[in-house]
Structure formats: structure tokens, C-alpha cells
Protein backbone atom coordinates (compact mmCIF):
# COMPACT_ATOMS: atom_id res chain seq x y z
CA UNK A 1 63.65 51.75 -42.05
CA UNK A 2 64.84 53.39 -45.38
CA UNK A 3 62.62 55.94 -46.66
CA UNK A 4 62.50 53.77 -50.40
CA UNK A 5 61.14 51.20 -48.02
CA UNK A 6 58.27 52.92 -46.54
CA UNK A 7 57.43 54.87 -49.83
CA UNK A 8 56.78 51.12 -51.28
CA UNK A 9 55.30 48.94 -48.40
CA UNK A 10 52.66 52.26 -48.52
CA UNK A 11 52.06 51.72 -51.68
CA UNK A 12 51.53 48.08 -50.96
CA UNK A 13 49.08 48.38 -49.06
CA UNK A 14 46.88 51.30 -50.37
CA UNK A 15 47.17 49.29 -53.48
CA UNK A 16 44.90 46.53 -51.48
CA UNK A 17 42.35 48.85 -49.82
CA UNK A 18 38.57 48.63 -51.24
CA UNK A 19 36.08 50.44 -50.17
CA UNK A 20 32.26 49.31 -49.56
CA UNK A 21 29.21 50.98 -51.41
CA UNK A 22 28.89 52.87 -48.29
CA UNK A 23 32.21 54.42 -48.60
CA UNK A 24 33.35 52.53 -45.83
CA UNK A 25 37.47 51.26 -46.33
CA UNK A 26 38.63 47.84 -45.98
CA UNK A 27 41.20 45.22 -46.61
CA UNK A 28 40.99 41.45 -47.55
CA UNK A 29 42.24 39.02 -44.92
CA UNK A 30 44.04 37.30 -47.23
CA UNK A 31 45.74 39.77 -48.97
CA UNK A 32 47.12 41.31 -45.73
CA UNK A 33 48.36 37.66 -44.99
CA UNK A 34 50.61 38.34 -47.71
CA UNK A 35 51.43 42.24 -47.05
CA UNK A 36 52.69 40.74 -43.45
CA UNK A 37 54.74 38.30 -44.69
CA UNK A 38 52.48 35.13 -43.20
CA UNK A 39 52.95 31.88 -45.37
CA UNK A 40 50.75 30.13 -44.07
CA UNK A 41 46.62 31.53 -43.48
CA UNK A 42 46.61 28.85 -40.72
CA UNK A 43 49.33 31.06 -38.71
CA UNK A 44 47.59 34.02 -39.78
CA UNK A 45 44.13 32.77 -38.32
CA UNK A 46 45.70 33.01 -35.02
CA UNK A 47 46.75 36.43 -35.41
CA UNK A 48 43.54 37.19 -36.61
CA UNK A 49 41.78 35.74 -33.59
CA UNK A 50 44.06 37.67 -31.17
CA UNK A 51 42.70 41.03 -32.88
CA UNK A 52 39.31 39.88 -32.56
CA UNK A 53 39.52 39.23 -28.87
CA UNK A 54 41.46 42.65 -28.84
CA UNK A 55 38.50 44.25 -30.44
CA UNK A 56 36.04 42.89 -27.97
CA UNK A 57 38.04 43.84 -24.77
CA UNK A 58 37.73 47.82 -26.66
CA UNK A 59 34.08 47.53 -26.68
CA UNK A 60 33.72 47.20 -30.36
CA UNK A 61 31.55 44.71 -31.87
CA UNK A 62 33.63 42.08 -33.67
CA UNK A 63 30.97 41.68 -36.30
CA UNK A 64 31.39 45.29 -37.12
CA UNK A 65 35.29 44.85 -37.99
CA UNK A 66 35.89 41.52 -38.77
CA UNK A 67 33.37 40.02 -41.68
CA UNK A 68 33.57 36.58 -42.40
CA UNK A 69 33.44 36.06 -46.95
CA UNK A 70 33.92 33.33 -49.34
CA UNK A 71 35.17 33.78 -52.24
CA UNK A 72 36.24 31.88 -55.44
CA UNK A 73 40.10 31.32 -56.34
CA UNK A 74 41.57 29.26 -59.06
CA UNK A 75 43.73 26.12 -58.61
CA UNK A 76 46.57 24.38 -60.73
CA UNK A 77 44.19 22.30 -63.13
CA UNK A 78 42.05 25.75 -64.04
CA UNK A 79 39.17 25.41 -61.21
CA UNK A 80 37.88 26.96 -59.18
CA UNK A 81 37.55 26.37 -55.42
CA UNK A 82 35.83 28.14 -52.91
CA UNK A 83 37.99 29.34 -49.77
CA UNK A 84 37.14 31.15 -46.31
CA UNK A 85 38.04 35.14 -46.20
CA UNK A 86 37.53 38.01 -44.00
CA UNK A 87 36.01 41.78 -44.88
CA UNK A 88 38.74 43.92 -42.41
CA UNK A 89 37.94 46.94 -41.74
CA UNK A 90 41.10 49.56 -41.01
CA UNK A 91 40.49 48.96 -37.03
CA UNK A 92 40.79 45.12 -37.56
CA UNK A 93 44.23 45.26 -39.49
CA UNK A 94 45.33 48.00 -36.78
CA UNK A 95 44.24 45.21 -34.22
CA UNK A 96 45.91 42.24 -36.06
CA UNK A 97 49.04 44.17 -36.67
CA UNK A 98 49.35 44.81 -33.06
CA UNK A 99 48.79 40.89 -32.45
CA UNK A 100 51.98 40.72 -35.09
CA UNK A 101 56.14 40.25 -34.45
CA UNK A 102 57.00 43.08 -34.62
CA UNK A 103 60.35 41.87 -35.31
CA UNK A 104 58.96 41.58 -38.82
CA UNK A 105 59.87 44.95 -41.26
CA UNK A 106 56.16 45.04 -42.45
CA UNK A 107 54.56 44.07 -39.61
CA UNK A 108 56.27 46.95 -37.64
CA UNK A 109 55.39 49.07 -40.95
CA UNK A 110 51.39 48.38 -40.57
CA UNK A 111 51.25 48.64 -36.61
CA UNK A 112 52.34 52.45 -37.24
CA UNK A 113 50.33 52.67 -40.90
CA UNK A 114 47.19 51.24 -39.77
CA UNK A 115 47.67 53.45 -36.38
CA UNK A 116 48.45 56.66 -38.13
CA UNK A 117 45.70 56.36 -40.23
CA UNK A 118 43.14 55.69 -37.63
CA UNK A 119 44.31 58.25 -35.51
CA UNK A 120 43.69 60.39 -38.67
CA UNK A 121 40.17 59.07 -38.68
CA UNK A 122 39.94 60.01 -34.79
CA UNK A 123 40.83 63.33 -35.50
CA UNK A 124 38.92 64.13 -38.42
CA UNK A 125 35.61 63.15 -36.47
CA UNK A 126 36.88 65.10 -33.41
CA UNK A 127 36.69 67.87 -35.69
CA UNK A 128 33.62 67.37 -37.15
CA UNK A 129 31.97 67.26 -34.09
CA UNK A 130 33.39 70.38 -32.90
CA UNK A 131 32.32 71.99 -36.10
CA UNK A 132 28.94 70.93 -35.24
CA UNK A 133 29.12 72.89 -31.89
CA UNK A 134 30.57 75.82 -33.48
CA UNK A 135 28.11 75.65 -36.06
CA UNK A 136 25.18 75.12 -33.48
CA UNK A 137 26.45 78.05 -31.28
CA UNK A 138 26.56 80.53 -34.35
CA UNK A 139 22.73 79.25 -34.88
CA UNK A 140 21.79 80.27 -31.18
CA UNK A 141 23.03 83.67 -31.78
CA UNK A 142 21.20 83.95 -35.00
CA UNK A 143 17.93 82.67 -33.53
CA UNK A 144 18.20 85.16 -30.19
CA UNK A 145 18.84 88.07 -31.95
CA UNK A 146 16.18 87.46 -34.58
CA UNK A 147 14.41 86.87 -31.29
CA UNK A 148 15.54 90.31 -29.89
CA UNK A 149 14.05 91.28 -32.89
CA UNK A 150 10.35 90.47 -32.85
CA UNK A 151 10.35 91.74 -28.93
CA UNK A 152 11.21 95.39 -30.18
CA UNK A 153 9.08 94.89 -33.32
CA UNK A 154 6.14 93.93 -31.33
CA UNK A 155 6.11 95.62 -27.94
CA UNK A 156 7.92 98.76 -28.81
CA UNK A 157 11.16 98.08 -26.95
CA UNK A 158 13.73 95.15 -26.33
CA UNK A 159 15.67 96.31 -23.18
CA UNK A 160 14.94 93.44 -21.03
CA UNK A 161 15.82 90.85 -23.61
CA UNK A 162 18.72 89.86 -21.51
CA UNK A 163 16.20 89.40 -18.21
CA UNK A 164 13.87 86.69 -20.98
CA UNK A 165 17.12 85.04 -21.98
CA UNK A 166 18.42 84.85 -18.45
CA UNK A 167 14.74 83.16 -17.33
CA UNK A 168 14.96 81.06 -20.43
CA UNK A 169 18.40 79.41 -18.87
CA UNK A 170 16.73 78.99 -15.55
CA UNK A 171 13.83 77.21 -16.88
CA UNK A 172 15.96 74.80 -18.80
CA UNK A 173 18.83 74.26 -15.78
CA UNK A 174 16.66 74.88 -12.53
CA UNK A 175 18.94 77.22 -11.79
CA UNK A 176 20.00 81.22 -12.92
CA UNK A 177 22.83 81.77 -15.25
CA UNK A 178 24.64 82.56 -12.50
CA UNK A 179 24.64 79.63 -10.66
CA UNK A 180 25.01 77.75 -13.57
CA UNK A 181 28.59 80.23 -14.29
CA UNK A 182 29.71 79.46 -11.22
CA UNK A 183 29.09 75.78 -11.40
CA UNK A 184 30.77 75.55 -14.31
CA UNK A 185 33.70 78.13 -12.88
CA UNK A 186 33.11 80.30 -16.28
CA UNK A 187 34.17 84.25 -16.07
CA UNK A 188 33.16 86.83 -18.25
CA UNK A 189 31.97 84.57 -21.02
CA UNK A 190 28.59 83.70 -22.16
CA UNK A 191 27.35 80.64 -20.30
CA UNK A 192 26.15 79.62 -24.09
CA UNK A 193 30.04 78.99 -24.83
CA UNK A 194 30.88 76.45 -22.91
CA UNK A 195 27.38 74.15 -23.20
CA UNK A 196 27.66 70.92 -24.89
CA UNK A 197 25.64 70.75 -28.47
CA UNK A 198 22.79 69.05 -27.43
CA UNK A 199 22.11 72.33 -24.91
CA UNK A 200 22.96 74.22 -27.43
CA UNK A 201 20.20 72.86 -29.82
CA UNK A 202 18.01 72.78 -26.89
CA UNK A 203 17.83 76.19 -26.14
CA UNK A 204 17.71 76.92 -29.82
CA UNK A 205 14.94 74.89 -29.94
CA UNK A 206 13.10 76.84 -27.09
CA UNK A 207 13.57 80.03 -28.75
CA UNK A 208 12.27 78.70 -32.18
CA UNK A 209 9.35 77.83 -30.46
CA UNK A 210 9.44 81.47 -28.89
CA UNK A 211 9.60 83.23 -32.22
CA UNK A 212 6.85 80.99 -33.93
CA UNK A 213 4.21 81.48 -30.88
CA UNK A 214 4.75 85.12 -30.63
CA UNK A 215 4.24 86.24 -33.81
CA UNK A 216 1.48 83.39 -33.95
CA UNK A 217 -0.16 84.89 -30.78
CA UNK A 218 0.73 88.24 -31.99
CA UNK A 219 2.13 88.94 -28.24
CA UNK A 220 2.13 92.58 -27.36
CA UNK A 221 3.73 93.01 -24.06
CA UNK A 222 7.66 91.51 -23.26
CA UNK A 223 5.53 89.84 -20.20
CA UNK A 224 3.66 87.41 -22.77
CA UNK A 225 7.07 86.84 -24.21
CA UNK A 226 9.10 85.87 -21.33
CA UNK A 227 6.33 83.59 -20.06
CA UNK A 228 6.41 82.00 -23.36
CA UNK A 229 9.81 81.91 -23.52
CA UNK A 230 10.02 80.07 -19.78
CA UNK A 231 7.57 77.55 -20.50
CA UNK A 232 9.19 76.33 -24.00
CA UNK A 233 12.92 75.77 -21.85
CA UNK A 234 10.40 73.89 -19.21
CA UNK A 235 9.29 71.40 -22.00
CA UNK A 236 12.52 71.23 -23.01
CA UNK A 237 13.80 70.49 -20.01
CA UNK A 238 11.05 68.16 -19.29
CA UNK A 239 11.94 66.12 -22.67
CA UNK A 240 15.52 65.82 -21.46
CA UNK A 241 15.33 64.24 -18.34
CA UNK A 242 12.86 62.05 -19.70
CA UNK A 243 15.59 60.80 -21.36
CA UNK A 244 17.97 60.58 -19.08
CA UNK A 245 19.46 63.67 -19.62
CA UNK A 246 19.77 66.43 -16.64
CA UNK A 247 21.10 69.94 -18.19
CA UNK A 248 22.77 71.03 -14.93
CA UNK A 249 24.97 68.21 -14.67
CA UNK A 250 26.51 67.93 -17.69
CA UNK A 251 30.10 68.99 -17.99
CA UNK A 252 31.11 71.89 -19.55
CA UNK A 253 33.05 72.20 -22.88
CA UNK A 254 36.08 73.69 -24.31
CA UNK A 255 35.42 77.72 -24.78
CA UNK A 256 33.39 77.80 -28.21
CA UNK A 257 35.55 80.36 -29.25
CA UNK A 258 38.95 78.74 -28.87
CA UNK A 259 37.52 75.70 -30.80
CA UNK A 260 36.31 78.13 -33.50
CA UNK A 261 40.02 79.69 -33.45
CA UNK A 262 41.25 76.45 -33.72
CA UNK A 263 39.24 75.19 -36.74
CA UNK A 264 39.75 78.00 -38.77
CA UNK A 265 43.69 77.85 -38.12
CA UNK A 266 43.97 74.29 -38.95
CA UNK A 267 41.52 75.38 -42.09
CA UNK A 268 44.44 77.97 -43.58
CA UNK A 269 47.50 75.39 -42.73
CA UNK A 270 45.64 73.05 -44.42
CA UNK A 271 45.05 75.46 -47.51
CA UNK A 272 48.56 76.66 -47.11
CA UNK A 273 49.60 72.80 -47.25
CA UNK A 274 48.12 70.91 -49.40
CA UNK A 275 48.58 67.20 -51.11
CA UNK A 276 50.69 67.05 -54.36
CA UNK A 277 50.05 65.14 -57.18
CA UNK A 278 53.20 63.14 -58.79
């Protein structure tokens, strides 16, 4: 396909996206009728229909993607008449293009558009939720050393800080760092890098709750502390499996510091790269 070709059938059908209140991009059913090159929306129905049972067979909810309109239109003699449309969001017209010929120049066009695009979408939430992990893992370290902190402040010495943190992971995971290291085959590496962001936010929770009752309390002795500190990962724990959650057998995660690595590297390339107006 020509390059003059692509440059306008994107244009095309940009030019027909709308977006909801919510921010949420979509296309009218039968305007896309016309960007695919159906004649008649009787022929296009059935296309439409195929993407709907595609949609269902994914797991999606149909009512989600597909939402059924009316809306006015104007005939020959000046009135108006009231036809049957559909809300689409970019999911449905990926779905419906798929369900195309792909014979057809535009309809080949939108199968890749629509699935470039929603890759796009993919990735941009892949990397928003492993900016949430990074982000969740920096605000573990913050909260344990402030943590670290208030134990030397308040009994005179910190050096078993590592021993509290170490019964704070056994308390949560019913079983010692260790075990959990070797369960999840890590080496060398914090066991905090590699826990999903809900155990991450756990354990920061815990040691919130550490902090607050030990200043609170005005604990003296790293003893008080690390009994504290046990019985807030115990509620935790407790509050997890009561919803169906079990820390010790969740999967690992990627290492928190290649994904950091990562982020920041796509971060400059997409500084060094960026969109140009014409």
C-alpha cells in the first residue's frame, strides 16, 4: 500500500473518532460503514454481529464495546428521520475489522490501524502499572528507613533493624525471607524486588502502622518494636486471605529494578523522539 495511501485513510479515520465526556474514544457505526467501503448497513450489520460474538468469546462484555444509539438524519424532502446506530469503542472496530475482507484496501488498512493502536493502549497500561510497582517499592524503602529511624531515635540503637524487618516478612508469608528467596529462586536481591504491588503496599502498610504505634506508645526497647511490627504483618496477613489472597503463593515479578531501568530508558527515547507538528 502506497505511503500517500496510508497517510490519507489515517486521516480518515482519526477525522471520525469522538471521544466521550469520560475521555473514553470511539467511532460511529455508521461512519465506519463508510470508512470500510460497505454500501449497504444491512451487510455491515453482519459484520458487526461477527465482532460482537468475537468480543464475547474474549471475555469482554459486549455492552461495554458495542452501544446501541439513535440518532436523527435528514432525508430528500428536508426531514428528518430517526435511524439505528452504534457507540464503537476502538476494541469493537478492531473486532469488526477483523470480521472484514480483507481483500478490501481499507479494510486491511483498519485491521492493522485499529490493532496498532490498541496494542498502543496495551502497552501504555502495562506501563502504568509497572510504574505503580516502581513507585510502590520506592515508598517501602522510604517508610523502612524512616522506620529505621524512630528505632535508633527511641531505643538508642538500630542494629537489629534487619532481624524486625526479617520477622515482619515472616509474619506476613508464614515463612522467613529465606524460604520465601528460595521459593521464589531470588539471589542476592531484596525479596521486596520481586513482590507483586499489592505485597508491596501490604508491607508498607504494616510498617505505617509500626511507625504510628511506636511513637504513639512511645516504645523504648527494639523488643516492643518488633512485636509490634509482627503483629501489624499478622493482620495484614489475616486481611488477605480473607480475601482470597495467600502472600506465599503468589508469583513473583520481574526484578523491580530492571522495570525501573526500563521505564526510565523508554522515558529519554521518548524525550529524545518526540511527535512533530506539521
Amino acid at each position: 500500500m502506497k505511503t500517500s495511501i496510508i497517510y490519507s485513510l489515517t486521516e480518515n479515520f482519526e477525522s471520525q473518532a469522538n471521544k466521550t465526556s469520560d475521555g473514553v474514544e470511539f467511532w460511529m457505526a455508521r461512519d465506519l460503514q463508510h470508512l470500510l467501503g460497505y454500501k449497504e448497513w444491512r451487510n455491515f450489520s453482519l459484520i458487526i454481529n461477527k465482532g460482537k460474538t468475537a468480543c464475547e468469546v474474549s471475555g469482554e462484555n459486549i455492552d461495554d464495546h458495542f452501544v446501541d444509539v439513535n440518532k436523527m438524519v435528514i432525508i430528500g424532502s428536508g426531514a428528518k428521520k430517526e435511524i439505528p446506530d452504534i457507540m464503537l469503542t476502538r476494541y469493537a472496530c478492531y473486532l469488526i475489522a477483523q470480521n472484514g475482507d480483507p481483500r478490501k484496501e481499507t479494510i486491511a488498512f483498519a485491521q492493522r490501524y485499529f490493532a496498532i493502536q490498541t496494542r498502543k493502549a496495551e502497552l501504555i497500561e502495562k506501563q502504568m502499572l509497572e510504574h505503580e510497582r516502581v513507585q510502590a517499592r520506592e515508598k517501602l524503602k522510604s517508610t523502612e528507613k524512616e522506620l529505621s529511624q524512630v528505632i535508633f531515635e527511641q531505643t538508642g540503637g538500630n542494629k537489629n533493624f534487619a532481624l524486625i524487618r526479617s520477622k515482619g516478612d515472616t509474619a506476613l508469608f508464614g515463612r522467613t525471607t529465606q524460604q520465601m528467596k528460595d521459593r521464589w529462586g531470588i539471589k542476592n536481591k531484596p525479596l521486596a524486588d520481586f513482590m507483586p504491588t499489592i505485597l508491596l503496599k501490604a508491607k508498607d502498610f504494616a510498617t505505617e502502622i509500626t511507625i504510628f504505634n511506636a511513637k504513639e506508645k512511645n516504645m523504648k526497647t527494639e523488643g516492643q518494636i518488633s512485636k509490634e511490627h509482627t503483629t501489624n504483618n499478622k493482620s495484614v496477613r489475616s486481611t488477605l486471605i480473607s480475601r482470597g489472597i495467600k502472600p506465599e503463593n503468589l508469583a513473583p515479578e520481574e526484578d523491580i529494578s530492571k522495570i525501573d531501568r526500563r521505564l526510565k530508558s523508554d522515558e529519554k527515547k521518548s524525550i529524545k523522539n518526540p511527535k512533530k507538528l506539521k
